[in-house]
N, C-alpha and C. Protein backbone atom coordinates (compact mmCIF):
# COMPACT_ATOMS: atom_id res chain seq x y z
N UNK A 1 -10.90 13.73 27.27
CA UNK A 1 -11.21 13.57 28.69
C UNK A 1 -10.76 12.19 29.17
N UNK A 2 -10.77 11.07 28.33
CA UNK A 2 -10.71 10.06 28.90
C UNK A 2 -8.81 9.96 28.89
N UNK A 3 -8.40 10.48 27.73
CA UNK A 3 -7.29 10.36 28.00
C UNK A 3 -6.75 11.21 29.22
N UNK A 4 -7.18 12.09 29.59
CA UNK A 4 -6.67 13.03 30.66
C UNK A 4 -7.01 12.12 31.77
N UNK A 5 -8.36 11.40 31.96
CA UNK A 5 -8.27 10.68 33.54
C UNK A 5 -7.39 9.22 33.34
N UNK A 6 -6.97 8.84 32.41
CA UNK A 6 -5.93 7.88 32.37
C UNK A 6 -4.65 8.11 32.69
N UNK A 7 -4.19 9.64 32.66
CA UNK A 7 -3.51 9.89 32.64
C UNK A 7 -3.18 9.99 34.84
N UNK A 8 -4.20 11.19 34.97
CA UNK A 8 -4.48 11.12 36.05
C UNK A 8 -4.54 9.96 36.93
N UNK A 9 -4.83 8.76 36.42
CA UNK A 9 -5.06 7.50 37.41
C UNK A 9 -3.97 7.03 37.40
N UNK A 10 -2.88 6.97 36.38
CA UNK A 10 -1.50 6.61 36.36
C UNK A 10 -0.54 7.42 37.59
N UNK A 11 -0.79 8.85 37.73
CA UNK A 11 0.07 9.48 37.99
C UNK A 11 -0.21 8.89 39.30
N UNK A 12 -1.62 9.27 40.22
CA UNK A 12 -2.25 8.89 41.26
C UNK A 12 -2.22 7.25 41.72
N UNK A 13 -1.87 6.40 40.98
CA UNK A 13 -1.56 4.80 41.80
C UNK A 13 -0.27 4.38 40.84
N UNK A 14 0.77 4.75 40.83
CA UNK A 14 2.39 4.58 40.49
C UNK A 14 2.14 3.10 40.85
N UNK A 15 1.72 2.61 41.74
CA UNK A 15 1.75 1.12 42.28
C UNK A 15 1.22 0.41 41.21
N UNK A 16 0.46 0.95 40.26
CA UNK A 16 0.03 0.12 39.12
C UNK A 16 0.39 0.11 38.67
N UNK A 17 1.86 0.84 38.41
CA UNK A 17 2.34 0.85 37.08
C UNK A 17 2.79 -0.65 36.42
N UNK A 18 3.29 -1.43 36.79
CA UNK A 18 3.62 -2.63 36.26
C UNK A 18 2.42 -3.83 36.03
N UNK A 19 1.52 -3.28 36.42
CA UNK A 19 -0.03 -4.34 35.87
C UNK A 19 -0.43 -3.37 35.16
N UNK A 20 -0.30 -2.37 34.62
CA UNK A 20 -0.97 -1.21 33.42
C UNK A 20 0.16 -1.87 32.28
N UNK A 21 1.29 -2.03 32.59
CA UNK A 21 2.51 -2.24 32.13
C UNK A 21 2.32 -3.66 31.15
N UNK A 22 1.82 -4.44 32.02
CA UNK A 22 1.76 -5.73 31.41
C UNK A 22 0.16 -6.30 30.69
N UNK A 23 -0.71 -5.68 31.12
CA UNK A 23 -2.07 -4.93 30.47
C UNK A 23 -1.64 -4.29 29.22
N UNK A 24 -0.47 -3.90 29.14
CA UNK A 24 -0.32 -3.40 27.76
C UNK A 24 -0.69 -1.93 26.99
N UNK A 25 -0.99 -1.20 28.62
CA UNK A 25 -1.45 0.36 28.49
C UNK A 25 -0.61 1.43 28.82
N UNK A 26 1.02 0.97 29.28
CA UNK A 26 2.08 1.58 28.99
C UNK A 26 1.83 2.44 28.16
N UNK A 27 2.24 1.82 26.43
CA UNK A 27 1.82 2.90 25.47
C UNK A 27 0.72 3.73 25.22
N UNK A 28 -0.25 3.41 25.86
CA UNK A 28 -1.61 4.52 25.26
C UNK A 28 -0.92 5.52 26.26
N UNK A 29 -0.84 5.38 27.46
CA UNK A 29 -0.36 6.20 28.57
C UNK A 29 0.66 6.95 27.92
N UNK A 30 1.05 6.46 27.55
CA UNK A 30 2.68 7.15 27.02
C UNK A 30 1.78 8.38 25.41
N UNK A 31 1.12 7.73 24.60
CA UNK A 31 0.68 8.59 23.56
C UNK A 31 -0.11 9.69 24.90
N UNK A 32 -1.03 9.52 25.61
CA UNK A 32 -1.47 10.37 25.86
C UNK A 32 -0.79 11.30 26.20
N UNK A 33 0.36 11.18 26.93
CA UNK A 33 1.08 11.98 27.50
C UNK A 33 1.78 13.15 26.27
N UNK A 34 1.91 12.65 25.64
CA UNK A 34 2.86 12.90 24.31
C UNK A 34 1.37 14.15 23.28
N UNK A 35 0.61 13.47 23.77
CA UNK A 35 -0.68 14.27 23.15
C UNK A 35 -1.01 15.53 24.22
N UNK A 36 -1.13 15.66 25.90
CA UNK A 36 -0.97 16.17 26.22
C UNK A 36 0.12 16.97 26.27
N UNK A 37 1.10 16.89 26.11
CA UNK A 37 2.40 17.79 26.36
C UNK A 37 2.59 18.70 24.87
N UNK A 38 1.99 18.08 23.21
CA UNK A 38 1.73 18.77 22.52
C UNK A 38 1.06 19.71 22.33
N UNK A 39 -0.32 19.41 23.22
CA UNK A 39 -1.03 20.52 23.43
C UNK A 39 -0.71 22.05 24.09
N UNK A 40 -0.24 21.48 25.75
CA UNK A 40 0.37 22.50 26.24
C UNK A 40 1.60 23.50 25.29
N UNK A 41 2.16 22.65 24.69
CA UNK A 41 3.21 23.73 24.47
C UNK A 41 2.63 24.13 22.40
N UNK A 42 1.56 23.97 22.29
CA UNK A 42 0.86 25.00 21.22
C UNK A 42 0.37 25.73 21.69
C-alpha cells in the first residue's frame, strides 16, 4: 500500500520530481514501479 501511494503521489505532483530526485527516492519509486508492473503482468 505504501508503495502504491508513493507511487500515486509521484505520478500526481511531476513538479516534485526533482526534490524526490535529490531526496534520493528516485529509486524506491523506480523499484516500486518495477514491483508493480511485475505484479500486473503475473
Amino acid at each position: 500500500m505504501m508503495l502504491a501511494a508513493a507511487v500515486v503521489l509521484a505520478l500526481a505532483a511531476p513538479g516534485r520530481g526533482r526534490a524526490a530526485l535529490a531526496q534520493g527516492l528516485f529509486p524506491l519509486l523506480a523499484i516500486a514501479l518495477t514491483i508493480a508492473g511485475a505484479l500486473l503482468l503475473s
